[in-house]
N, C-alpha and C. Protein backbone atom coordinates (compact mmCIF):
# COMPACT_ATOMS: atom_id res chain seq x y z
N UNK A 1 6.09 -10.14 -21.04
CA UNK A 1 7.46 -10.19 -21.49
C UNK A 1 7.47 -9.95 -23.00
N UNK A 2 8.39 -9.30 -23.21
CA UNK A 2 8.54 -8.79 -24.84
C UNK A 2 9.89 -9.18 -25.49
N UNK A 3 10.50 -8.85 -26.62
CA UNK A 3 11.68 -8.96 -27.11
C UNK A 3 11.63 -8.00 -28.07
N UNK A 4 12.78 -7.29 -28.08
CA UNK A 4 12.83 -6.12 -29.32
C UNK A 4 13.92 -6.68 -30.28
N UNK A 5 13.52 -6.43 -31.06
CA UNK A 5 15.05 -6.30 -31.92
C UNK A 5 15.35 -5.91 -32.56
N UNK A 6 16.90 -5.12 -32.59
CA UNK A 6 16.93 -4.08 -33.00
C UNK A 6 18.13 -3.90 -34.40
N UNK A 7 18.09 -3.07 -35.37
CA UNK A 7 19.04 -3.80 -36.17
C UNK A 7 20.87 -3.58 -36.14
N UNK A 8 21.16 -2.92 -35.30
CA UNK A 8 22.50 -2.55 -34.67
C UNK A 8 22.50 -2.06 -32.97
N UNK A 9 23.79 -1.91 -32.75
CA UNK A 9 23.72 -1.45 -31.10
C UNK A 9 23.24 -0.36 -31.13
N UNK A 10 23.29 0.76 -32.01
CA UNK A 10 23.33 2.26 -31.91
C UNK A 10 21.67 2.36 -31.37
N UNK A 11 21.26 1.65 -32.06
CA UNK A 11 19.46 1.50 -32.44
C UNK A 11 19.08 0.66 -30.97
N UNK A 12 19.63 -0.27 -30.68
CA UNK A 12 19.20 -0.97 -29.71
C UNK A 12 19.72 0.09 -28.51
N UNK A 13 20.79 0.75 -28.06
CA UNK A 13 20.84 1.51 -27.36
C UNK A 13 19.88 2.87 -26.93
N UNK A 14 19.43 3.02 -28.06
CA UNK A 14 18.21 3.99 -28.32
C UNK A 14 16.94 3.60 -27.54
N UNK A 15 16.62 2.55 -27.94
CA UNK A 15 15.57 1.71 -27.19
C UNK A 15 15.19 1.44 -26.05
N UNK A 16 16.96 1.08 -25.42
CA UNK A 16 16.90 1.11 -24.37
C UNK A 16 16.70 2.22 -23.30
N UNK A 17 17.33 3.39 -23.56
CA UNK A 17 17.19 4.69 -22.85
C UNK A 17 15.36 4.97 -23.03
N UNK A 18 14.85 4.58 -24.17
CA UNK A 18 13.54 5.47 -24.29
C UNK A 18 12.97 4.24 -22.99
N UNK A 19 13.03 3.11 -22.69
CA UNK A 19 12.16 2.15 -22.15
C UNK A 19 12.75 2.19 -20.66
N UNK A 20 13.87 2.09 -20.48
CA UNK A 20 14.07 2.35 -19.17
C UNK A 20 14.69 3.60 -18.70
N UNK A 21 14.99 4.73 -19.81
CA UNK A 21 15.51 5.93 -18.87
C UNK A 21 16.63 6.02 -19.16
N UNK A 22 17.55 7.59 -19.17
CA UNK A 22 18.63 7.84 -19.05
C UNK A 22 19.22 9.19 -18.48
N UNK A 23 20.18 8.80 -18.00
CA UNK A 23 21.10 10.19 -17.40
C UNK A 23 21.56 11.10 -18.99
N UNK A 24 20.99 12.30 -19.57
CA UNK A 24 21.16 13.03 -20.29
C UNK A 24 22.33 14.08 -20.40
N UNK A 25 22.81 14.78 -20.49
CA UNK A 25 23.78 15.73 -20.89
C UNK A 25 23.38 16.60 -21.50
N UNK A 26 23.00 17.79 -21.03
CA UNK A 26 22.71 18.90 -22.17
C UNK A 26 24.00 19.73 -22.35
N UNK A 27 23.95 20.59 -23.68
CA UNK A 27 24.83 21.55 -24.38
C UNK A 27 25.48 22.42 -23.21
N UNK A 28 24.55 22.52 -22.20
CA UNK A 28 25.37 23.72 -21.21
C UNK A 28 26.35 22.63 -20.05
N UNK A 29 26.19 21.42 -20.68
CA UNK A 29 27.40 20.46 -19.14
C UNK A 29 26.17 19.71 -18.45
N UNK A 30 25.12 20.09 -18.22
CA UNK A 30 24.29 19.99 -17.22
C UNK A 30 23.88 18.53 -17.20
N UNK A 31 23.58 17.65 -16.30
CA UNK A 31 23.22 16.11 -16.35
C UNK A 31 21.41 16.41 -16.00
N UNK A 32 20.72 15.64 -16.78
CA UNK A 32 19.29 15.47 -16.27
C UNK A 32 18.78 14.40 -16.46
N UNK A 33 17.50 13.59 -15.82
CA UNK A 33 17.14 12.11 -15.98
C UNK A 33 16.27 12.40 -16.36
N UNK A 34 16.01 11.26 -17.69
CA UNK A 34 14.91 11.29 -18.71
C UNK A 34 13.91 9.77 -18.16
N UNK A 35 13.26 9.70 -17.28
CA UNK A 35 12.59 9.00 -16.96
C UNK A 35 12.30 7.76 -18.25
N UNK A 36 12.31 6.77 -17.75
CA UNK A 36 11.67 5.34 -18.63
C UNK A 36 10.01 5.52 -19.25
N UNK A 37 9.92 5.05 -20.43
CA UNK A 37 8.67 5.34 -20.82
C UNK A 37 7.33 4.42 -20.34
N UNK A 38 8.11 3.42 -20.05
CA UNK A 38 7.45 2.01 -19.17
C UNK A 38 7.95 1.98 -18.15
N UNK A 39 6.85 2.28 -17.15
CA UNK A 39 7.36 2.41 -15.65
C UNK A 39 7.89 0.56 -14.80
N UNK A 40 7.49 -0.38 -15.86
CA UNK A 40 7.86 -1.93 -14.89
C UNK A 40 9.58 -1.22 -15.38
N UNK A 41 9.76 -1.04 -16.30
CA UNK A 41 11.09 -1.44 -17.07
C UNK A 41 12.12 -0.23 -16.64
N UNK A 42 11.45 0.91 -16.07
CA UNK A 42 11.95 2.39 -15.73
C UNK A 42 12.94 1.85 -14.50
N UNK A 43 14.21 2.67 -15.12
CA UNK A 43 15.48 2.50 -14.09
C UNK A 43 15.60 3.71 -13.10
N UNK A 44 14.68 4.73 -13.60
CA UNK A 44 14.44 6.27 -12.56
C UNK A 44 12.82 6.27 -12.64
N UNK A 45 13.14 7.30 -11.16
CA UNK A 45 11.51 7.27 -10.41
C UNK A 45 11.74 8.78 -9.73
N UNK A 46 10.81 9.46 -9.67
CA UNK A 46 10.79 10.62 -9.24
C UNK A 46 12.35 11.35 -8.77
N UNK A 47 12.74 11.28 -10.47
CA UNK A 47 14.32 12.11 -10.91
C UNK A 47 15.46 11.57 -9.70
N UNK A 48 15.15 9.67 -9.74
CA UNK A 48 16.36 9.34 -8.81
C UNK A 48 16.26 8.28 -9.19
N UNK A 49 17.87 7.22 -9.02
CA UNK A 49 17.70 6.20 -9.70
C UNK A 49 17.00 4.77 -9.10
N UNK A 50 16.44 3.80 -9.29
CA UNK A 50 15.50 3.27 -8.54
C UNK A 50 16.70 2.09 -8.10
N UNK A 51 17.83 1.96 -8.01
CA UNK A 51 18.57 1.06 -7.48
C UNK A 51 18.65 1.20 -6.19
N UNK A 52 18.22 2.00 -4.68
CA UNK A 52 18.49 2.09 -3.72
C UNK A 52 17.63 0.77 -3.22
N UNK A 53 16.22 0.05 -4.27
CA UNK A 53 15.13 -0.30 -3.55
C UNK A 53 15.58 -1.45 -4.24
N UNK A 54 16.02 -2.83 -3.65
CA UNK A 54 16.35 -3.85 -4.47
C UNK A 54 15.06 -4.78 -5.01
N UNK A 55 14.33 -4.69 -4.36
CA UNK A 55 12.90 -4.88 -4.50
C UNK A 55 11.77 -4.67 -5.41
N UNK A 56 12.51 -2.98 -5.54
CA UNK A 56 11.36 -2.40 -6.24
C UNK A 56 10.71 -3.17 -8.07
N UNK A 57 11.58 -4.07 -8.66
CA UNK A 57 11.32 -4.43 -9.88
C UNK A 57 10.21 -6.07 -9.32
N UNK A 58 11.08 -6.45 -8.49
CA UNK A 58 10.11 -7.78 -8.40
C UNK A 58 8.41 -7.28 -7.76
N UNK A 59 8.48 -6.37 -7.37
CA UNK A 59 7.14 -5.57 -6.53
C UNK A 59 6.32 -5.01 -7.56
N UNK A 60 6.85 -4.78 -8.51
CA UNK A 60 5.89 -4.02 -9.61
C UNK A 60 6.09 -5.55 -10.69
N UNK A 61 6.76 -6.32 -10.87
CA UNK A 61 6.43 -7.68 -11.72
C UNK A 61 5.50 -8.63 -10.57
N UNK A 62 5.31 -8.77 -9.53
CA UNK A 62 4.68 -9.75 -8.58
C UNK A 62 3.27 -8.48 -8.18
N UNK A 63 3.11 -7.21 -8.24
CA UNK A 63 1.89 -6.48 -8.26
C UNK A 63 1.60 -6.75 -6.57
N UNK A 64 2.60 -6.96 -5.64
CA UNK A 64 2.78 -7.12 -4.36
C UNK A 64 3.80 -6.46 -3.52
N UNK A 65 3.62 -6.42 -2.16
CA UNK A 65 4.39 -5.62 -1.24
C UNK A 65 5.00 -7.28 -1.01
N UNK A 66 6.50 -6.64 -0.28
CA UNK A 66 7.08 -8.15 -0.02
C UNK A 66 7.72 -7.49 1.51
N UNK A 67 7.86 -8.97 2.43
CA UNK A 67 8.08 -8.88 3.73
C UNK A 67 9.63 -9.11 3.69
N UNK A 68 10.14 -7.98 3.74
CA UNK A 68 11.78 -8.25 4.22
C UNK A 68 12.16 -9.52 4.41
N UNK A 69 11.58 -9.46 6.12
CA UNK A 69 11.82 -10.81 7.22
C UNK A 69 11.57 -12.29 6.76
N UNK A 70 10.08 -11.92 5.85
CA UNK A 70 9.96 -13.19 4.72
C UNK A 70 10.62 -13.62 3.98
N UNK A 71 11.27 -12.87 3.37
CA UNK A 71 11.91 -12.96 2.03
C UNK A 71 13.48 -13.95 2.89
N UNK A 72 13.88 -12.85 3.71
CA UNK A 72 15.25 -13.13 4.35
C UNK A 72 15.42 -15.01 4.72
N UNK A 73 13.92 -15.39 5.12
CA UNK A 73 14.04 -16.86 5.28
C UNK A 73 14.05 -17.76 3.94
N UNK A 74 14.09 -17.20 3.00
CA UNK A 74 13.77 -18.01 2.06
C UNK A 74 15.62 -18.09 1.36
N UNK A 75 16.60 -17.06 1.86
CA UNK A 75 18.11 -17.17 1.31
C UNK A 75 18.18 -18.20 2.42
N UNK A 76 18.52 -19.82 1.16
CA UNK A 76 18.82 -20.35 2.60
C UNK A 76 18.97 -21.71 1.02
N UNK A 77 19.69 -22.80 1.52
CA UNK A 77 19.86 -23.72 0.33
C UNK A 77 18.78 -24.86 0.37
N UNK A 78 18.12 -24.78 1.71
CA UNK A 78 17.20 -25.77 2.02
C UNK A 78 15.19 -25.15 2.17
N UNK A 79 14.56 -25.81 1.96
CA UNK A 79 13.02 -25.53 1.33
C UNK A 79 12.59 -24.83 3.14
N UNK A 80 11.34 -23.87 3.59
CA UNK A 80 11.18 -23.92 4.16
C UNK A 80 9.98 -25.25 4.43
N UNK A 81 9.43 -25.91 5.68
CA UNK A 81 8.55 -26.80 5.83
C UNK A 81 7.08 -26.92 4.94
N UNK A 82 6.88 -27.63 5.07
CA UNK A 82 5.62 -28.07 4.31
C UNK A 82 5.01 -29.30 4.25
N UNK A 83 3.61 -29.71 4.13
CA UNK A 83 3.03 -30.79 4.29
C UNK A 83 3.27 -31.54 2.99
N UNK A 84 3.52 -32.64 2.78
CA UNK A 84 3.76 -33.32 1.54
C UNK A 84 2.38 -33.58 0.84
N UNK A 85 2.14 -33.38 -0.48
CA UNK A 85 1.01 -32.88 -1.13
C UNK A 85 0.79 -34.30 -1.72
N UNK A 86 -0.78 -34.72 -2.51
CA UNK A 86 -1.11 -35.81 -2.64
C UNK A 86 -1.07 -36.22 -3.94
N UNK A 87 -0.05 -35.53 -4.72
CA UNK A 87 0.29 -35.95 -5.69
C UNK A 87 1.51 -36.49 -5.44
N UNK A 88 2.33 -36.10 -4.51
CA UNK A 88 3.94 -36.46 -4.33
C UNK A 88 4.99 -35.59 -4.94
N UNK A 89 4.63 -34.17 -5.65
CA UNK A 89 5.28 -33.39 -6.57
C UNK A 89 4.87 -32.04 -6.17
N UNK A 90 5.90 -31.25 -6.33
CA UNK A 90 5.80 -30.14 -5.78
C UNK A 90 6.66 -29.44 -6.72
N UNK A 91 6.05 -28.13 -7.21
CA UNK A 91 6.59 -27.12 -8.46
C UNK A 91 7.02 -25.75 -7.32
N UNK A 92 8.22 -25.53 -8.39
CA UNK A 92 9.26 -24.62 -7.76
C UNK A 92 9.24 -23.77 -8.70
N UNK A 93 8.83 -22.53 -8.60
CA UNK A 93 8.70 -21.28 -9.65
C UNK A 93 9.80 -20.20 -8.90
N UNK A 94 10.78 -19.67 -9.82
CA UNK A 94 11.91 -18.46 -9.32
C UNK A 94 11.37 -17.94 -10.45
N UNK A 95 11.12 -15.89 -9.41
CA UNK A 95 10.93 -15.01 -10.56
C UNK A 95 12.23 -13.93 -10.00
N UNK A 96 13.26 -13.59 -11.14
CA UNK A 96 13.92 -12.90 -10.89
C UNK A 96 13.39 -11.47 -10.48
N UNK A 97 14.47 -10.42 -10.30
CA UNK A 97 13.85 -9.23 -10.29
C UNK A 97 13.53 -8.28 -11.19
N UNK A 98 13.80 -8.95 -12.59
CA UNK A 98 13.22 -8.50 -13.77
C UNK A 98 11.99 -9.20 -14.32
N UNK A 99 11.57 -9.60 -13.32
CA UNK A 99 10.12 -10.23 -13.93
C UNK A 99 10.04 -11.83 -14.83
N UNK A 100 11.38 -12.63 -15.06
CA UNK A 100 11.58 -13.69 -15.70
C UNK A 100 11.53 -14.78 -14.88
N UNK A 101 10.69 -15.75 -15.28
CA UNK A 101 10.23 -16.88 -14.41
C UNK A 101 10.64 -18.20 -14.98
N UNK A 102 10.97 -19.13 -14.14
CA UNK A 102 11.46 -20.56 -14.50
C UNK A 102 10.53 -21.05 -13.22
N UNK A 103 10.68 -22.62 -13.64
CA UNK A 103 9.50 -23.71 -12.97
C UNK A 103 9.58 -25.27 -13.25
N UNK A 104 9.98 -25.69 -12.47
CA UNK A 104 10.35 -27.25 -12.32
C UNK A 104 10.14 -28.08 -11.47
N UNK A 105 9.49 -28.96 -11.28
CA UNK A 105 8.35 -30.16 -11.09
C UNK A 105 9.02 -31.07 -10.10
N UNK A 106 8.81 -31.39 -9.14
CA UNK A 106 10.03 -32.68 -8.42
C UNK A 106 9.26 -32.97 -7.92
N UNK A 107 9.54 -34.36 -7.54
CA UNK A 107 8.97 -35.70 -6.64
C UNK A 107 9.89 -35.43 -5.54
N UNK A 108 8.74 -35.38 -4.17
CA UNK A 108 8.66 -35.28 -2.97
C UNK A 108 8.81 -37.18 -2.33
């Protein structure tokens, strides 16, 4: 994880297109995609935009394939089962799909 900073929007907008990509405009009308220079952070992938794959960012931050059907049990407000561990505490890590992680500790 990084942080840029940049000293106005104009500049920070800049940044952003070079790191994740942008839909271009050339002089003749024409639209073309300028691919991301960092492929975790790249919003296009072989000249298409990578939003069809909701997945695809947590798959390249987790360096894993993920199971649909798996995943699907886990939208749910309650834990799936588990043996209670011998400390009595059990850590809960959420990584979004940008790669940002939180983690908090509870007594079982």
């Amino acid at each position: 994880m990084f942080i840029v900073v940049c000293p106005n929007t104009v500049v920070s907008k800049l940044v952003y297109d070079w790191v994740a990509g942008a839909e271009v405009e050339r002089p003749d009308g024409t639209t073309v995609i300028r691919p991301g220079r960092l492929d975790l952070f790249s919003n296009y992938e072989d000249g298409a935009a990578v939003g069809n794959d909701p997945y695809k960012r947590l798959k390249v931050a987790l360096k894993a394939d993920i199971d649909a059907d798996a995943w699907a049990t886990m939208h749910a407000t309650t834990s799936r089962p588990f043996d209670e561990p011998d400390t009595g505490k059990v850590a809960v890590k959420v990584i979004n799909d940008y790669g940002d992680e939180v983690m908090k500790v509870f007594e079982v």
